[in-house]
C-alpha atoms as a PDB file:
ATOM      1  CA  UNK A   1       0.000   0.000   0.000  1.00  0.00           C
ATOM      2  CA  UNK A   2       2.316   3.237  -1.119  1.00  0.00           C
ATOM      3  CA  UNK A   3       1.943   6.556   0.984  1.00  0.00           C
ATOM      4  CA  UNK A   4       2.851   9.597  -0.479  1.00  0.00           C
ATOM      5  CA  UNK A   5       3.788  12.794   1.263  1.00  0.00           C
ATOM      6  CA  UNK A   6       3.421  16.547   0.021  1.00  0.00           C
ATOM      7  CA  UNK A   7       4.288  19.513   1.424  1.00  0.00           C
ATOM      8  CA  UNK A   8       4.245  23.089  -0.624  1.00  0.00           C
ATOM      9  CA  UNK A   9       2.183  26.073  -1.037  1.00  0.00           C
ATOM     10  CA  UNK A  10      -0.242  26.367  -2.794  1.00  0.00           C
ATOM     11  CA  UNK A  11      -2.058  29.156  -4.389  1.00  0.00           C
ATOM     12  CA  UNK A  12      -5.054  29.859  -6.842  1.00  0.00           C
ATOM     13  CA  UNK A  13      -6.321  32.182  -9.603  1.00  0.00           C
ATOM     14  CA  UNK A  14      -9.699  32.436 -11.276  1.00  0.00           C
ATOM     15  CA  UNK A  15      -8.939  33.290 -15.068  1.00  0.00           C
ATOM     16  CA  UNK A  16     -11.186  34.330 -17.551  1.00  0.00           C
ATOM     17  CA  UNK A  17     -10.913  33.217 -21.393  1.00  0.00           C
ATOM     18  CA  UNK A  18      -9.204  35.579 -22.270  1.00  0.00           C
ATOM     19  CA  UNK A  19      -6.277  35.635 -19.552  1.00  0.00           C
ATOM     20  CA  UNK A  20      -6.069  32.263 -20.081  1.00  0.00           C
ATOM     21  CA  UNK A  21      -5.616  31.892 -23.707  1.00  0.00           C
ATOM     22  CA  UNK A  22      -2.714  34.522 -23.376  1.00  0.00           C
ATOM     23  CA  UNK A  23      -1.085  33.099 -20.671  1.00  0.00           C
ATOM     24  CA  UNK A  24      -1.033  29.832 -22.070  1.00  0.00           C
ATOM     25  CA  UNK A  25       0.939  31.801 -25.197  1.00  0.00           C
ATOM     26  CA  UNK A  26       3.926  32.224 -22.637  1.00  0.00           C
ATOM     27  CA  UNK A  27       3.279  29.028 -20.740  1.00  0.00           C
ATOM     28  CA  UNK A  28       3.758  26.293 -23.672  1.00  0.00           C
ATOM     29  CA  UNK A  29       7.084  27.983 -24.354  1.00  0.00           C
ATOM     30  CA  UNK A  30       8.638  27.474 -20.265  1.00  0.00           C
ATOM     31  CA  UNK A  31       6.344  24.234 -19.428  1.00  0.00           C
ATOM     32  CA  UNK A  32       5.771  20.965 -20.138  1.00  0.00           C
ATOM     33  CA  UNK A  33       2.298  18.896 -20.153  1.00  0.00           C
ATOM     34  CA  UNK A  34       2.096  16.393 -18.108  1.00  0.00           C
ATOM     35  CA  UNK A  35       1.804  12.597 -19.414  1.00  0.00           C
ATOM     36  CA  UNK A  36      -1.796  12.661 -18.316  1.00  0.00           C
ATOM     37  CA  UNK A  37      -2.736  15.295 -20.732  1.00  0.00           C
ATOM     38  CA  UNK A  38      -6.137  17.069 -19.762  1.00  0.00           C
ATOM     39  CA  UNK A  39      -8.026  14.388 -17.548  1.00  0.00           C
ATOM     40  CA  UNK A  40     -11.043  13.659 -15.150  1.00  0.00           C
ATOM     41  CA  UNK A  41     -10.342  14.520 -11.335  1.00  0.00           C
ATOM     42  CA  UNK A  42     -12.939  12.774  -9.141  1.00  0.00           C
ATOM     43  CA  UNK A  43     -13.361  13.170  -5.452  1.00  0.00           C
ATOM     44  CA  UNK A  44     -15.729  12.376  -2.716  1.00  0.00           C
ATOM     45  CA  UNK A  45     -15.067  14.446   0.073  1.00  0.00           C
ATOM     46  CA  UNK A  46     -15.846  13.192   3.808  1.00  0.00           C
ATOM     47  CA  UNK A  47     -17.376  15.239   6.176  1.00  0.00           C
ATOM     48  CA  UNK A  48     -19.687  15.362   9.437  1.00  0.00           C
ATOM     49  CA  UNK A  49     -23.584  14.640   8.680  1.00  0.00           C
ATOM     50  CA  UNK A  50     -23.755  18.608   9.756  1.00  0.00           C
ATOM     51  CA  UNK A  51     -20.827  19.600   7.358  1.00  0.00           C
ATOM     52  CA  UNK A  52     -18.262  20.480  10.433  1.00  0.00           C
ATOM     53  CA  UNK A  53     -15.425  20.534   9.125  1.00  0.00           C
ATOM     54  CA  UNK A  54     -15.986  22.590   5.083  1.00  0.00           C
ATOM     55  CA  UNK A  55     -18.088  24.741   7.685  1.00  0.00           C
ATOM     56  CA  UNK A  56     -14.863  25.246   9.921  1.00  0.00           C
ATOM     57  CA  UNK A  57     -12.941  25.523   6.756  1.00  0.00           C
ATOM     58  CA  UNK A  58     -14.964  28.533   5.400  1.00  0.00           C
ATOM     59  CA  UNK A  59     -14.302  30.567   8.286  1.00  0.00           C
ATOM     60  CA  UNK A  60     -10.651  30.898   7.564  1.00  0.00           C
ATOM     61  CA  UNK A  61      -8.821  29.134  10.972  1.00  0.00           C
ATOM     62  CA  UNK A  62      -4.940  29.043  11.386  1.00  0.00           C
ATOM     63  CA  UNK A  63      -5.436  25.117  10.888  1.00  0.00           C
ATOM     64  CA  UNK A  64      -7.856  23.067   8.625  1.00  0.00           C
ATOM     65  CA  UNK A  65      -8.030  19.877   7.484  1.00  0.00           C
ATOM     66  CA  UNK A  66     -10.008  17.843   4.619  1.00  0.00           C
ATOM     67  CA  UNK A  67     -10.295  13.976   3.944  1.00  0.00           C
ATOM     68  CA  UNK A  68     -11.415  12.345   0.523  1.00  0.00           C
ATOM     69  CA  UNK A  69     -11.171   9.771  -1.806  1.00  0.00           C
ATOM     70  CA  UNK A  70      -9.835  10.711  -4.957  1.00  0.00           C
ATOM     71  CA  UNK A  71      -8.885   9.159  -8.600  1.00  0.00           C
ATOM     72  CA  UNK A  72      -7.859   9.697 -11.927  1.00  0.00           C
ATOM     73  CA  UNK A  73      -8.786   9.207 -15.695  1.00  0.00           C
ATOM     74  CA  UNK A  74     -11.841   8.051 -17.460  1.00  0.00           C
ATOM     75  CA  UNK A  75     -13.740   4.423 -16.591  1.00  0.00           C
ATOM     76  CA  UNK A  76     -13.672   3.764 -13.262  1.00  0.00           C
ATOM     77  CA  UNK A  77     -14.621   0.052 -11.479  1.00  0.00           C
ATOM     78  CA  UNK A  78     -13.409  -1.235  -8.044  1.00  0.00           C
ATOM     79  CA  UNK A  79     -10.454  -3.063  -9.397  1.00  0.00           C
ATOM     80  CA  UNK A  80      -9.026   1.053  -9.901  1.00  0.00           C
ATOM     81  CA  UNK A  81      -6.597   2.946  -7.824  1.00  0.00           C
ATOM     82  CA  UNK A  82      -7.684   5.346  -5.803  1.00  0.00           C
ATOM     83  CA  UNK A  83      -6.100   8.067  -2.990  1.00  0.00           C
ATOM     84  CA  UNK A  84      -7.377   7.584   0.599  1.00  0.00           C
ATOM     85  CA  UNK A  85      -6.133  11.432   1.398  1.00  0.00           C
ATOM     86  CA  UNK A  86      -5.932  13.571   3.932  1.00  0.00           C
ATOM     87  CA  UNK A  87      -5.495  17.543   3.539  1.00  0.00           C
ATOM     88  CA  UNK A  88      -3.962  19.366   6.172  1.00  0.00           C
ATOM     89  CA  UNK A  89      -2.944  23.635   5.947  1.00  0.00           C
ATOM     90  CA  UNK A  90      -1.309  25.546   8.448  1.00  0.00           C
ATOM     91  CA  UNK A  91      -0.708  29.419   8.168  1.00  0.00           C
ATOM     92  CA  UNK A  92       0.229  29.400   4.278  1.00  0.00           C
ATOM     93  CA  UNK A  93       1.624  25.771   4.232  1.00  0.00           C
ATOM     94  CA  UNK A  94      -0.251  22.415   2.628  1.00  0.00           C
ATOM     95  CA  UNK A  95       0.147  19.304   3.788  1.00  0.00           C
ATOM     96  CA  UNK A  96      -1.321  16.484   1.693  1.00  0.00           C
ATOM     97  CA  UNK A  97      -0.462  12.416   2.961  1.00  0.00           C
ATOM     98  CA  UNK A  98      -2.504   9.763   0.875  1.00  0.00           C
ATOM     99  CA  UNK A  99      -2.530   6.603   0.663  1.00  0.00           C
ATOM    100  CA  UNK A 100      -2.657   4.283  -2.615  1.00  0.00           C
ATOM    101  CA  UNK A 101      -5.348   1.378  -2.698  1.00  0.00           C
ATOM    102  CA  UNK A 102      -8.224  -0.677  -4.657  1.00  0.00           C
ATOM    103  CA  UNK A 103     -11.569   0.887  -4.781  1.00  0.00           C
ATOM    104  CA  UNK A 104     -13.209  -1.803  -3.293  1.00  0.00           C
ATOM    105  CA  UNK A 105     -11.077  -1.605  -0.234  1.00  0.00           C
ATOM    106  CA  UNK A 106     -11.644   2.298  -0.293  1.00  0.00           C
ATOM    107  CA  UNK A 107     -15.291   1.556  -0.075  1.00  0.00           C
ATOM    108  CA  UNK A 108     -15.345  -1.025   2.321  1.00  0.00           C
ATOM    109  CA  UNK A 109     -13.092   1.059   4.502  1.00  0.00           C
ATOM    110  CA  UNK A 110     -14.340   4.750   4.036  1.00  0.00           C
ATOM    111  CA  UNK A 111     -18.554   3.415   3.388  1.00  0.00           C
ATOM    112  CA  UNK A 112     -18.795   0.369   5.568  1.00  0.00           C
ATOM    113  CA  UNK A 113     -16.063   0.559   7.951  1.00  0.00           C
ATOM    114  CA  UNK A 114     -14.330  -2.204   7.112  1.00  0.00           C
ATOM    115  CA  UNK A 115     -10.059  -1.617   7.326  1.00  0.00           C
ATOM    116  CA  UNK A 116      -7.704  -2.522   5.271  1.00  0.00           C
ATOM    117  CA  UNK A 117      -5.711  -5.509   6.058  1.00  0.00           C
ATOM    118  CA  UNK A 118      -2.337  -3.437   4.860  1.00  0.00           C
ATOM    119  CA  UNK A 119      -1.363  -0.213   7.765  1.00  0.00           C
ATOM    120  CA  UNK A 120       0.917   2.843   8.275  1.00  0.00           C
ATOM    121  CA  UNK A 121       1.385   5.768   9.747  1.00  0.00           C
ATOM    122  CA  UNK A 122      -1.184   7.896   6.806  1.00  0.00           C
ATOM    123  CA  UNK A 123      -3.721   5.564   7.245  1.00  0.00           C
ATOM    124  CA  UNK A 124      -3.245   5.822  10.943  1.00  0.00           C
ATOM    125  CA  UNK A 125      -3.739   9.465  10.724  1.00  0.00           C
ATOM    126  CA  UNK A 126      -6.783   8.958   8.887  1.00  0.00           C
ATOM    127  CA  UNK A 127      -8.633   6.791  10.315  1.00  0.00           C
ATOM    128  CA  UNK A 128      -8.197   8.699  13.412  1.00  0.00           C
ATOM    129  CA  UNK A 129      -9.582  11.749  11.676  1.00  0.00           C
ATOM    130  CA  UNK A 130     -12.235   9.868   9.929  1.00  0.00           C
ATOM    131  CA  UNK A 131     -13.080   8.024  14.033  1.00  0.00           C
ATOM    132  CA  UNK A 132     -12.531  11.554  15.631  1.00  0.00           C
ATOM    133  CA  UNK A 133     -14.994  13.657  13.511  1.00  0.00           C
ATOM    134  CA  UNK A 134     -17.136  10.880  12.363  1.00  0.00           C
ATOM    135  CA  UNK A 135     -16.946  11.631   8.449  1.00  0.00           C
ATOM    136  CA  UNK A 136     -18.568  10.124   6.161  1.00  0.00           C
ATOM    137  CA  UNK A 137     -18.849  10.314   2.087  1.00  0.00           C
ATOM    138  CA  UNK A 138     -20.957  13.704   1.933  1.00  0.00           C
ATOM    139  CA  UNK A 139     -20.018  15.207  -1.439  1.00  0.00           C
ATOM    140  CA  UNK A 140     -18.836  14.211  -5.157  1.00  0.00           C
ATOM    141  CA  UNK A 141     -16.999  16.887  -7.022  1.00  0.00           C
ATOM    142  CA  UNK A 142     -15.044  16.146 -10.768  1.00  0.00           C
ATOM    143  CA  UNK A 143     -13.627  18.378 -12.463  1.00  0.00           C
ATOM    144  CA  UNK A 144     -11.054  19.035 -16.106  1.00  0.00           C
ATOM    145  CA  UNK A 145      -7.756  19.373 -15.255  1.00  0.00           C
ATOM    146  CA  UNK A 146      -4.532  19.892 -17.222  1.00  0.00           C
ATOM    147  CA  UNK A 147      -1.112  19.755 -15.525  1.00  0.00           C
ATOM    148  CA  UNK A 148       2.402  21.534 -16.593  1.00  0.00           C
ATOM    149  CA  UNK A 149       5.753  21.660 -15.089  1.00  0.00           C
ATOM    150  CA  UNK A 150       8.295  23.933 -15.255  1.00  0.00           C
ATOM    151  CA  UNK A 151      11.341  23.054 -17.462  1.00  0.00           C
ATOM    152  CA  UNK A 152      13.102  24.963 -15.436  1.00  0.00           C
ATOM    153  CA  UNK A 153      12.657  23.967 -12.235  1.00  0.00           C
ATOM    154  CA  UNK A 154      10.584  20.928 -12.119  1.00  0.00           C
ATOM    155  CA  UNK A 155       9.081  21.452  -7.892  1.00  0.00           C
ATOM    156  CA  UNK A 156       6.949  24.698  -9.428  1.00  0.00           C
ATOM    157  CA  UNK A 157       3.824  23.001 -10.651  1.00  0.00           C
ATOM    158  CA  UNK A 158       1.162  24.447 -12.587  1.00  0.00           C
ATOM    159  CA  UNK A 159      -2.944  23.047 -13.176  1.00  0.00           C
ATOM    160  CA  UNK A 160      -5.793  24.402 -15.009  1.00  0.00           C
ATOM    161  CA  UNK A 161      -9.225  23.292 -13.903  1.00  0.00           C
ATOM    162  CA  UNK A 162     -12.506  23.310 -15.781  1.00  0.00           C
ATOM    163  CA  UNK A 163     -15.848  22.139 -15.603  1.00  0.00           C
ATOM    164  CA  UNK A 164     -16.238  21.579 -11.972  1.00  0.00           C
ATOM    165  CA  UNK A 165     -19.438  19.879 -10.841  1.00  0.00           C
ATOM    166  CA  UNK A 166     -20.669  18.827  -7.628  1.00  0.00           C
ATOM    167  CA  UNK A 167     -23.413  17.087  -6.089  1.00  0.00           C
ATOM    168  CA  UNK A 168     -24.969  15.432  -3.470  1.00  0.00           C
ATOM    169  CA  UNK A 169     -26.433  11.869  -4.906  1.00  0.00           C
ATOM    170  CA  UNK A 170     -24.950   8.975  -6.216  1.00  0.00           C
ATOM    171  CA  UNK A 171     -21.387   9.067  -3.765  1.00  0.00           C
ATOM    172  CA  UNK A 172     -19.719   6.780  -6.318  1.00  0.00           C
ATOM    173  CA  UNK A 173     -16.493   6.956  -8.016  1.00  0.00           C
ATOM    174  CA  UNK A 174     -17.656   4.780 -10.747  1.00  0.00           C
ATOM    175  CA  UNK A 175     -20.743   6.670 -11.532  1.00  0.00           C
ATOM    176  CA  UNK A 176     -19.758   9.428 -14.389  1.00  0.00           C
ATOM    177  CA  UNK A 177     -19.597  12.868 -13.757  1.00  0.00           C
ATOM    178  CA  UNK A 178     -22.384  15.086 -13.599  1.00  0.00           C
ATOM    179  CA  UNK A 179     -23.706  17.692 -11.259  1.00  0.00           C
ATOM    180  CA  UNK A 180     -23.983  21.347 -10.300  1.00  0.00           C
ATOM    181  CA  UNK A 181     -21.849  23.639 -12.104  1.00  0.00           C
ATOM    182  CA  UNK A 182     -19.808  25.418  -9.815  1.00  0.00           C
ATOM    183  CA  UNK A 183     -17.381  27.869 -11.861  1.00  0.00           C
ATOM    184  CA  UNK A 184     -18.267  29.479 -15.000  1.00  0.00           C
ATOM    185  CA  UNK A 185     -17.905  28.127 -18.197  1.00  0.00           C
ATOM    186  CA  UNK A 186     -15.779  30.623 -19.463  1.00  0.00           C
ATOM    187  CA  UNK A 187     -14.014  30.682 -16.476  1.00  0.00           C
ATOM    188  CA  UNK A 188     -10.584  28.664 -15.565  1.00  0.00           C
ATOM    189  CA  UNK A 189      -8.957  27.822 -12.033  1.00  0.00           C
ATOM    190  CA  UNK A 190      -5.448  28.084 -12.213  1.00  0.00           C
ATOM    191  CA  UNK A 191      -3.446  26.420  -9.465  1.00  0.00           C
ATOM    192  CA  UNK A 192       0.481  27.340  -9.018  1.00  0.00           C
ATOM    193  CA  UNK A 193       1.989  24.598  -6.461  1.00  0.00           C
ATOM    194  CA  UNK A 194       5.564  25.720  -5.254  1.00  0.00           C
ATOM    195  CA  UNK A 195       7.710  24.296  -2.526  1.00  0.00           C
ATOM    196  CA  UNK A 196       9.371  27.837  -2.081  1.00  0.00           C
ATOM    197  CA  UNK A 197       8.789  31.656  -2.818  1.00  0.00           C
ATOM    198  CA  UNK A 198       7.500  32.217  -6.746  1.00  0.00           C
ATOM    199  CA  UNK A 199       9.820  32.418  -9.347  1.00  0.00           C
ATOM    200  CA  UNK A 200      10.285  36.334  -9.791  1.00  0.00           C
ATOM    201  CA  UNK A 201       9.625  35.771 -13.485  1.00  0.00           C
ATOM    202  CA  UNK A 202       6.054  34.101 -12.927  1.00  0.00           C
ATOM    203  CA  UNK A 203       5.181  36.931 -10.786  1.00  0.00           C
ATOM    204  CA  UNK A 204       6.291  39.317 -13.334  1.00  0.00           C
ATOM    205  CA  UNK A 205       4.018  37.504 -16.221  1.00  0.00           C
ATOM    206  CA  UNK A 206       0.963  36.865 -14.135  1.00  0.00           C
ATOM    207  CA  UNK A 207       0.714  40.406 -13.050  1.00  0.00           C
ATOM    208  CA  UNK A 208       1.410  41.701 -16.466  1.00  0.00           C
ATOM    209  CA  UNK A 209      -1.423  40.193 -17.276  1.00  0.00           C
ATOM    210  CA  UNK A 210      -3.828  41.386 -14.344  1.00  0.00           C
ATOM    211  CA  UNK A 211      -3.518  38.025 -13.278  1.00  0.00           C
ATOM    212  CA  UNK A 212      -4.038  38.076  -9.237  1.00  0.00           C
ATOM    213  CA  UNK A 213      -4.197  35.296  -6.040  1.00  0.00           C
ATOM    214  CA  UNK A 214      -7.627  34.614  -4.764  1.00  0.00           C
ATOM    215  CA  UNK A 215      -9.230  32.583  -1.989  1.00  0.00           C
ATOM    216  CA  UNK A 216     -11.027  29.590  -3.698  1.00  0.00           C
ATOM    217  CA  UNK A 217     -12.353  26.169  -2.576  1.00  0.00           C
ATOM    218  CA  UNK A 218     -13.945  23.449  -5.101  1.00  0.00           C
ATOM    219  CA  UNK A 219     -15.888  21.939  -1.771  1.00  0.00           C
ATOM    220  CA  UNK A 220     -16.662  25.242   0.159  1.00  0.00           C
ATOM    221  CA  UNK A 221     -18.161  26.521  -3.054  1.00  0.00           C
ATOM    222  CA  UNK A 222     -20.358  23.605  -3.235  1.00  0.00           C
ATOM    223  CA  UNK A 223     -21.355  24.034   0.154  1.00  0.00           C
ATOM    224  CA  UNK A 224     -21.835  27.652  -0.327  1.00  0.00           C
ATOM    225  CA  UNK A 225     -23.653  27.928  -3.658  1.00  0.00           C
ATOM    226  CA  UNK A 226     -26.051  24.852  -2.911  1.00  0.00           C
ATOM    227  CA  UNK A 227     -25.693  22.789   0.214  1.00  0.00           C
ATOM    228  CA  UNK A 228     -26.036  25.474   2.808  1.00  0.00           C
ATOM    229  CA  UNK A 229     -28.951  27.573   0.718  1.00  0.00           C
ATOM    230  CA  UNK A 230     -30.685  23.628   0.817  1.00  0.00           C
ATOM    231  CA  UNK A 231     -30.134  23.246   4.490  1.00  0.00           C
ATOM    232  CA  UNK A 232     -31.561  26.621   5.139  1.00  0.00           C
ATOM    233  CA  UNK A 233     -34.507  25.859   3.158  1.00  0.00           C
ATOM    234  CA  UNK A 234     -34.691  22.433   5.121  1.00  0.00           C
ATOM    235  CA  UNK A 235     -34.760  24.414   8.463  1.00  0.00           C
ATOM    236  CA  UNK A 236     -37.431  27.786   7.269  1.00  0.00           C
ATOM    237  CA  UNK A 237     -39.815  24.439   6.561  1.00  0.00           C
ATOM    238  CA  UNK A 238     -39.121  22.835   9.912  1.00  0.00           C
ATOM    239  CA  UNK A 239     -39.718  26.757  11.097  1.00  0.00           C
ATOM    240  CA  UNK A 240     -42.269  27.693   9.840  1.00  0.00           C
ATOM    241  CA  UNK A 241     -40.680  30.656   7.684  1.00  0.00           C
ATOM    242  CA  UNK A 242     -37.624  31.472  10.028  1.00  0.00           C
ATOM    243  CA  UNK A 243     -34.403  30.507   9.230  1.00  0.00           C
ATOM    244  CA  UNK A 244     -32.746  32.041  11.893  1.00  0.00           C
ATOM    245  CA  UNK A 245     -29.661  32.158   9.544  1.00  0.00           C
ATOM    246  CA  UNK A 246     -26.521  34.609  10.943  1.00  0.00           C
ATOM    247  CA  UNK A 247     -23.457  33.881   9.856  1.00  0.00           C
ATOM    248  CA  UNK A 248     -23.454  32.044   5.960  1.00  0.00           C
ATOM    249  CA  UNK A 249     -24.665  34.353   2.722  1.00  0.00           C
ATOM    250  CA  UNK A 250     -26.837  32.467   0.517  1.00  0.00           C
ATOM    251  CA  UNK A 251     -25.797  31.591  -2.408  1.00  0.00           C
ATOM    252  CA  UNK A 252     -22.437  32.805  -4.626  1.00  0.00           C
ATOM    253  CA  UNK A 253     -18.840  31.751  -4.272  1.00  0.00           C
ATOM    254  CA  UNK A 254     -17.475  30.709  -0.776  1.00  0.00           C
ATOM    255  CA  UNK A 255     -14.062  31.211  -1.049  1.00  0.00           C
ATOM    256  CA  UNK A 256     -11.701  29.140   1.676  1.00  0.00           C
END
């Protein structure tokens, strides 16, 4: 069962068309794609039945964490590898262990709790998150991505998402992807991922190009945009009318 460790910043950009078909001008002549060429991401993201911890997330601590189950590419069935992972970021700093496995066993671990027969320290750490919190599969989000690397220096990654759905039914990494759109079509999320500082010259082209860091999250968007308006409808019903809602904005992009 392999573990894999990362540890790097991370930061994100929302680019329209335009920006992106320019940038990508510059890009193609510094980068290089990836084997993987554009390709499905799909996750299922655990979580508390009351959404603690994208809830926690949202409001911007020193420390978060995330767990999902993650793969890559296009048909899916339980004889596929998949990424038990768990996301951890302090101050400005990512932390990202996962751990390689079968879907089946994925399943039967992170559905039924039933653990794998393999063990380590990242599956230690997770399954005391997952026993600590209580998660469960709560959320399915896919999205687009393409992947380049610097020729350069080969630690300064670079990804372009697109088409980034989520939803609530059918928690299943071989069901295809479908769901709520939650960035605009002509919209692209660019993510740099760094060990160090950025390259002085990336700085240079990105803000050239009015190309600026933003707070964005693919699950607290999704939670933002259509699970939290939902639960608030759930709880007017339940109140006859009153929400009682203080803290959360309905609808739009939740940025964490």
């Amino acid at each position: 069962m392999a573990q894999i460790v990362f540890k790097r910043h991370e930061k994100k950009y929302l680019l329209t068309g335009e920006q992106y078909q320019r940038l990508m001008l510059v890009l193609n002549g510094v980068m290089d794609m990836d084997v993987y060429g554009r390709h499905t991401i799909r996750n299922i993201y655990l979580d508390t039945p009351d959404y603690e911890l994208i809830r926690t997330s949202i409001e911007k601590p020193v420390y978060k964490e995330k767990v999902r189950l993650r793969c890559y590419g296009g048909s899916i069935d339980d004889s596929s590898t998949v990424f038990v992972e768990i996301k951890k970021k302090f101050e400005s700093v990512v932390y990202k262990r996962r751990v390689e496995m079968s879907l089946e066993t994925a399943r039967k671990y992170l559905y039924y709790g039933i653990e794998p027969k393999e063990e380590g320290q990242i599956l230690k750490e997770v399954d005391y998150t997952v026993k600590r919190y209580g998660l469960r599969p709560m959320a399915y989000i896919s999205y687009e991505r393409t992947a380049y690397t610097c020729q350069m220096d080969r630690e300064l990654r670079v990804t372009f998402d697109q088409n980034i759905l989520g939803r609530l039914g059918e928690l299943d990494l071989r069901v295809e992807p479908y769901g709520k759109c939650l960035l605009p079509q002509d919209m692209v999320l660019m993510e740099i991922k760094i060990t160090d500082a950025m390259p002085v010259w990336f700085s240079r082209i990105l803000a050239d190009f009015g190309i600026f860091p933003v707070s964005y999250s693919k699950y607290g968007t999704f939670y933002g945009k259509y699970i939290h308006p939902m639960l608030m409808a759930a709880i007017e019903e339940e109140n006859g009318g009153y929400s009682g809602r203080t803290q959360y904005e309905q609808g739009g992009l939740i940025c964490a």
